[in-house]
Protein backbone atom coordinates (compact mmCIF):
# COMPACT_ATOMS: atom_id res chain seq x y z
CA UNK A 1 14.39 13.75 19.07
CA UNK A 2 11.13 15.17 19.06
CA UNK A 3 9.38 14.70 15.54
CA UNK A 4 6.51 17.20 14.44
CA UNK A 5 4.87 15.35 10.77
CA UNK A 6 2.55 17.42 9.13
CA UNK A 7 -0.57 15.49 8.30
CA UNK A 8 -2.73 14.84 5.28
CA UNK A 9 -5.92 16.40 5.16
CA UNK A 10 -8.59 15.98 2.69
CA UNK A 11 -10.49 12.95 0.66
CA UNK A 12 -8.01 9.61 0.11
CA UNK A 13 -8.39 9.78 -3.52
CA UNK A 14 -4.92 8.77 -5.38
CA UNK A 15 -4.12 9.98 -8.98
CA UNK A 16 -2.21 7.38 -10.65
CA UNK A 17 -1.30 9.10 -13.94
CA UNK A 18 -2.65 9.79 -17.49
CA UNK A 19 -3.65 7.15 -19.45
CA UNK A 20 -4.82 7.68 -23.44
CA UNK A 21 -5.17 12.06 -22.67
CA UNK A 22 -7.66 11.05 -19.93
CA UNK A 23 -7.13 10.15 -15.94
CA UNK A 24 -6.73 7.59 -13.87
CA UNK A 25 -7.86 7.27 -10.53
CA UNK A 26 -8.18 4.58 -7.44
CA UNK A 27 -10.62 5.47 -4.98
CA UNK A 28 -9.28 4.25 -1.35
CA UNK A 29 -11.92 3.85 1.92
CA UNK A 30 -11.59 1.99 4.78
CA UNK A 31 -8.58 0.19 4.24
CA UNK A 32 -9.39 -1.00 0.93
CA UNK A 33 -7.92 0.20 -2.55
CA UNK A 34 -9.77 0.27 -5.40
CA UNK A 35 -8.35 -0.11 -9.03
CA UNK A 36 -9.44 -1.14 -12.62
CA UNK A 37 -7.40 -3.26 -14.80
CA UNK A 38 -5.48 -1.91 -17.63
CA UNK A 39 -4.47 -3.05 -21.11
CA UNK A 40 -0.82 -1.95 -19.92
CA UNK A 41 -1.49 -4.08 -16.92
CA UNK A 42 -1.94 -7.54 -18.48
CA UNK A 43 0.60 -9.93 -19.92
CA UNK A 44 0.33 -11.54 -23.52
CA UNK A 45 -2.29 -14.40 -21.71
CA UNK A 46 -4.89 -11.24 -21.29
CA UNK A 47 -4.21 -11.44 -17.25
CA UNK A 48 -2.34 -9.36 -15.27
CA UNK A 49 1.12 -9.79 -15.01
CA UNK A 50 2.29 -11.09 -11.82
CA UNK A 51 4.10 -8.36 -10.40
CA UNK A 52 1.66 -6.00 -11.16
CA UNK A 53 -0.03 -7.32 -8.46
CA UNK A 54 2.98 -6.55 -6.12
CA UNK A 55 2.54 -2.40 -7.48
CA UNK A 56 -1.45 -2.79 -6.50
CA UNK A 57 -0.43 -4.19 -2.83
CA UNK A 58 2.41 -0.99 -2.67
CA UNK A 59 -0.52 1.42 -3.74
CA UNK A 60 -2.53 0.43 -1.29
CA UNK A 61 -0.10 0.28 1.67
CA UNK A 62 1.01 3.77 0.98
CA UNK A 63 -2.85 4.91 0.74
CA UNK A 64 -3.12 3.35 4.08
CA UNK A 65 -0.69 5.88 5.40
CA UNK A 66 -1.84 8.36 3.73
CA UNK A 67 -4.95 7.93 5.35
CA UNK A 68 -3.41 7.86 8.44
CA UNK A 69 -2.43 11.41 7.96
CA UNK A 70 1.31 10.63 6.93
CA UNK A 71 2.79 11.09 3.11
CA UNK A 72 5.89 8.74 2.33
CA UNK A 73 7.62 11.62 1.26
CA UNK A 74 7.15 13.51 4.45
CA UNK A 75 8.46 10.96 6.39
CA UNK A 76 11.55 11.42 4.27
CA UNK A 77 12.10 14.35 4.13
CA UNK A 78 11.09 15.52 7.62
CA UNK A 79 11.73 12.67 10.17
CA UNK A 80 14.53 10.92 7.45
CA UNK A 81 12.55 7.37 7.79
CA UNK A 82 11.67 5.46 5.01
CA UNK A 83 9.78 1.90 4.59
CA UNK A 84 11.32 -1.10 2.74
CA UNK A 85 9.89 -4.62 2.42
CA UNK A 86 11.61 -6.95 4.22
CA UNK A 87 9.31 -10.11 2.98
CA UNK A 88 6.97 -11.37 1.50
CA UNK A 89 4.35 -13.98 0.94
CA UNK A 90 1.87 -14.45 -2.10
CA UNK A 91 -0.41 -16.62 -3.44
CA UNK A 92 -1.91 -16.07 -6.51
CA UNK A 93 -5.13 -18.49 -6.67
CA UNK A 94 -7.08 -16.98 -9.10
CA UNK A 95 -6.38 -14.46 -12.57
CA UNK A 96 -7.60 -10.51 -12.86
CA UNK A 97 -8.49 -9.73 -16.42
CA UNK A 98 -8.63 -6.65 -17.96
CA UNK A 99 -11.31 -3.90 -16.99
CA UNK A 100 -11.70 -5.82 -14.14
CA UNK A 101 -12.28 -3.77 -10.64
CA UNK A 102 -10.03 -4.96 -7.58
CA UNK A 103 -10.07 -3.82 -4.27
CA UNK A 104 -7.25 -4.28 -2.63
CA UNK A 105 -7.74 -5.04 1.26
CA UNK A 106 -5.07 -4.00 3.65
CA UNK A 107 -5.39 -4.79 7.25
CA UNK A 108 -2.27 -4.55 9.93
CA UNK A 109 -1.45 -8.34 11.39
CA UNK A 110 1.22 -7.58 13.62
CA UNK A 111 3.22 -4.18 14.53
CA UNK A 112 6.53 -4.29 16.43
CA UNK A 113 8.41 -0.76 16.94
CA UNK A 114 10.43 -0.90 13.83
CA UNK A 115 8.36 -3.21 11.51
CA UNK A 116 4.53 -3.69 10.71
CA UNK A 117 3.12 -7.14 8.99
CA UNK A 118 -0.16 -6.36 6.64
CA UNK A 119 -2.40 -9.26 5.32
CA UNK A 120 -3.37 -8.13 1.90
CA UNK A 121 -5.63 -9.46 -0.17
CA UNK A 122 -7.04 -8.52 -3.62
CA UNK A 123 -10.46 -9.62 -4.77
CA UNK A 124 -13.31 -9.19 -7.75
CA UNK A 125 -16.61 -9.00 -6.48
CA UNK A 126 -16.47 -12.27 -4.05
CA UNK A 127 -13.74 -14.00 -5.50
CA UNK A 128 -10.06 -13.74 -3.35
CA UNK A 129 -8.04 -13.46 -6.26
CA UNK A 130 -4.45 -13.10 -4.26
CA UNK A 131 -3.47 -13.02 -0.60
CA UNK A 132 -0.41 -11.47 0.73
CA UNK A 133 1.38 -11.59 3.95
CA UNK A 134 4.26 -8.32 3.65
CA UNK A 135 6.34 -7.69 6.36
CA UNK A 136 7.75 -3.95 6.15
CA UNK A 137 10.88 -1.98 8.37
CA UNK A 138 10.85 1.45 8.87
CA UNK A 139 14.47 2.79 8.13
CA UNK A 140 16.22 5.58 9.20
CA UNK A 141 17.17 6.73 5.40
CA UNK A 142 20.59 7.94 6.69
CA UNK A 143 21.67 5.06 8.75
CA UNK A 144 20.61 2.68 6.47
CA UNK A 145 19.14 0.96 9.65
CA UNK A 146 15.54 -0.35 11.23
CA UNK A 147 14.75 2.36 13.75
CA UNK A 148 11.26 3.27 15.54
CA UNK A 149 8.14 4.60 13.97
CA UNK A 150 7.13 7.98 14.81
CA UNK A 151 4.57 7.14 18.14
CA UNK A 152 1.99 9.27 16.47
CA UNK A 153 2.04 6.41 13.66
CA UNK A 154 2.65 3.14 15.68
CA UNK A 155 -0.35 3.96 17.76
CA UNK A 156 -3.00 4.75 14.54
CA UNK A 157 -1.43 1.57 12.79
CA UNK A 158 -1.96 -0.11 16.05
CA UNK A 159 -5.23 1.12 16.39
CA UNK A 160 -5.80 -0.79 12.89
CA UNK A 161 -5.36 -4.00 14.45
């Protein structure tokens, strides 16, 4: 089965919804995500929630792709693969507050032909607030079954080893 993806092309800059009649945006570079903290994204101890974190380290895997040249829902829709966490690892060591800025570092650990590990980590400034290890299968959306990446993306995550 020979699979033709059409590629992104253009800036990785994410829009991540209205907030308050304005916009919201998360610049993404080099493997790294960048978000603010929201009012909406804090608990009632004024720090964010803890699986907010979890939607930051999604964001920025799927920015990752995107940067690779491949949209989630082109995968979907044109090769019939999706991705789906298998597990995960996190340790929270220190809070985010609101208006802080993250960035939210993605880097790939290990990549086997139907499943890529990324170390995450999220941090203010200098400080390592989380660290992540996520372990993620690519599924063929039909089977309901781990099947092979595309080769065009197994060798550019490989290449971000």
């Amino acid at each position: 089965m020979s699979m033709h993806l059409k590629k992104h092309a253009g800036p990785s800059q994410v829009f991540l919804g209205p907030l308050g009649g304005g916009s919201r945006t998360a610049a993404f570079s080099g493997g790294a995500l960048f978000v603010r903290v929201y009012y909406e994204d804090t608990d009632a101890g004024g720090v964010v929630y803890y699986a907010n974190y979890l939607k930051y380290l999604e964001r920025a895997r799927t920015e990752l792709l995107r940067e690779l040249g491949f949209e989630q829902h082109q995968l979907a829709g044109e090769a019939g693969l999706a991705f789906a966490v298998r597990s995960l690892a996190v340790e929270y060591l220190k809070p985010a507050k609101l208006d802080d800025q993250l960035e939210v570092a993605t880097t790939v650990e290990a990549l086997g032909r139907a499943q890529v590990t990324f170390a995450q980590s999220i941090r203010r400034a200098d400080e390592t607030l989380l660290t992540a290890t996520v372990r993620v299968a690519c599924l063929d959306i039909a089977r309901g079954k781990a099947t092979a990446m595309p080769p065009s993306l197994h060798e550019k995550l490989a290449n971000r080893r």
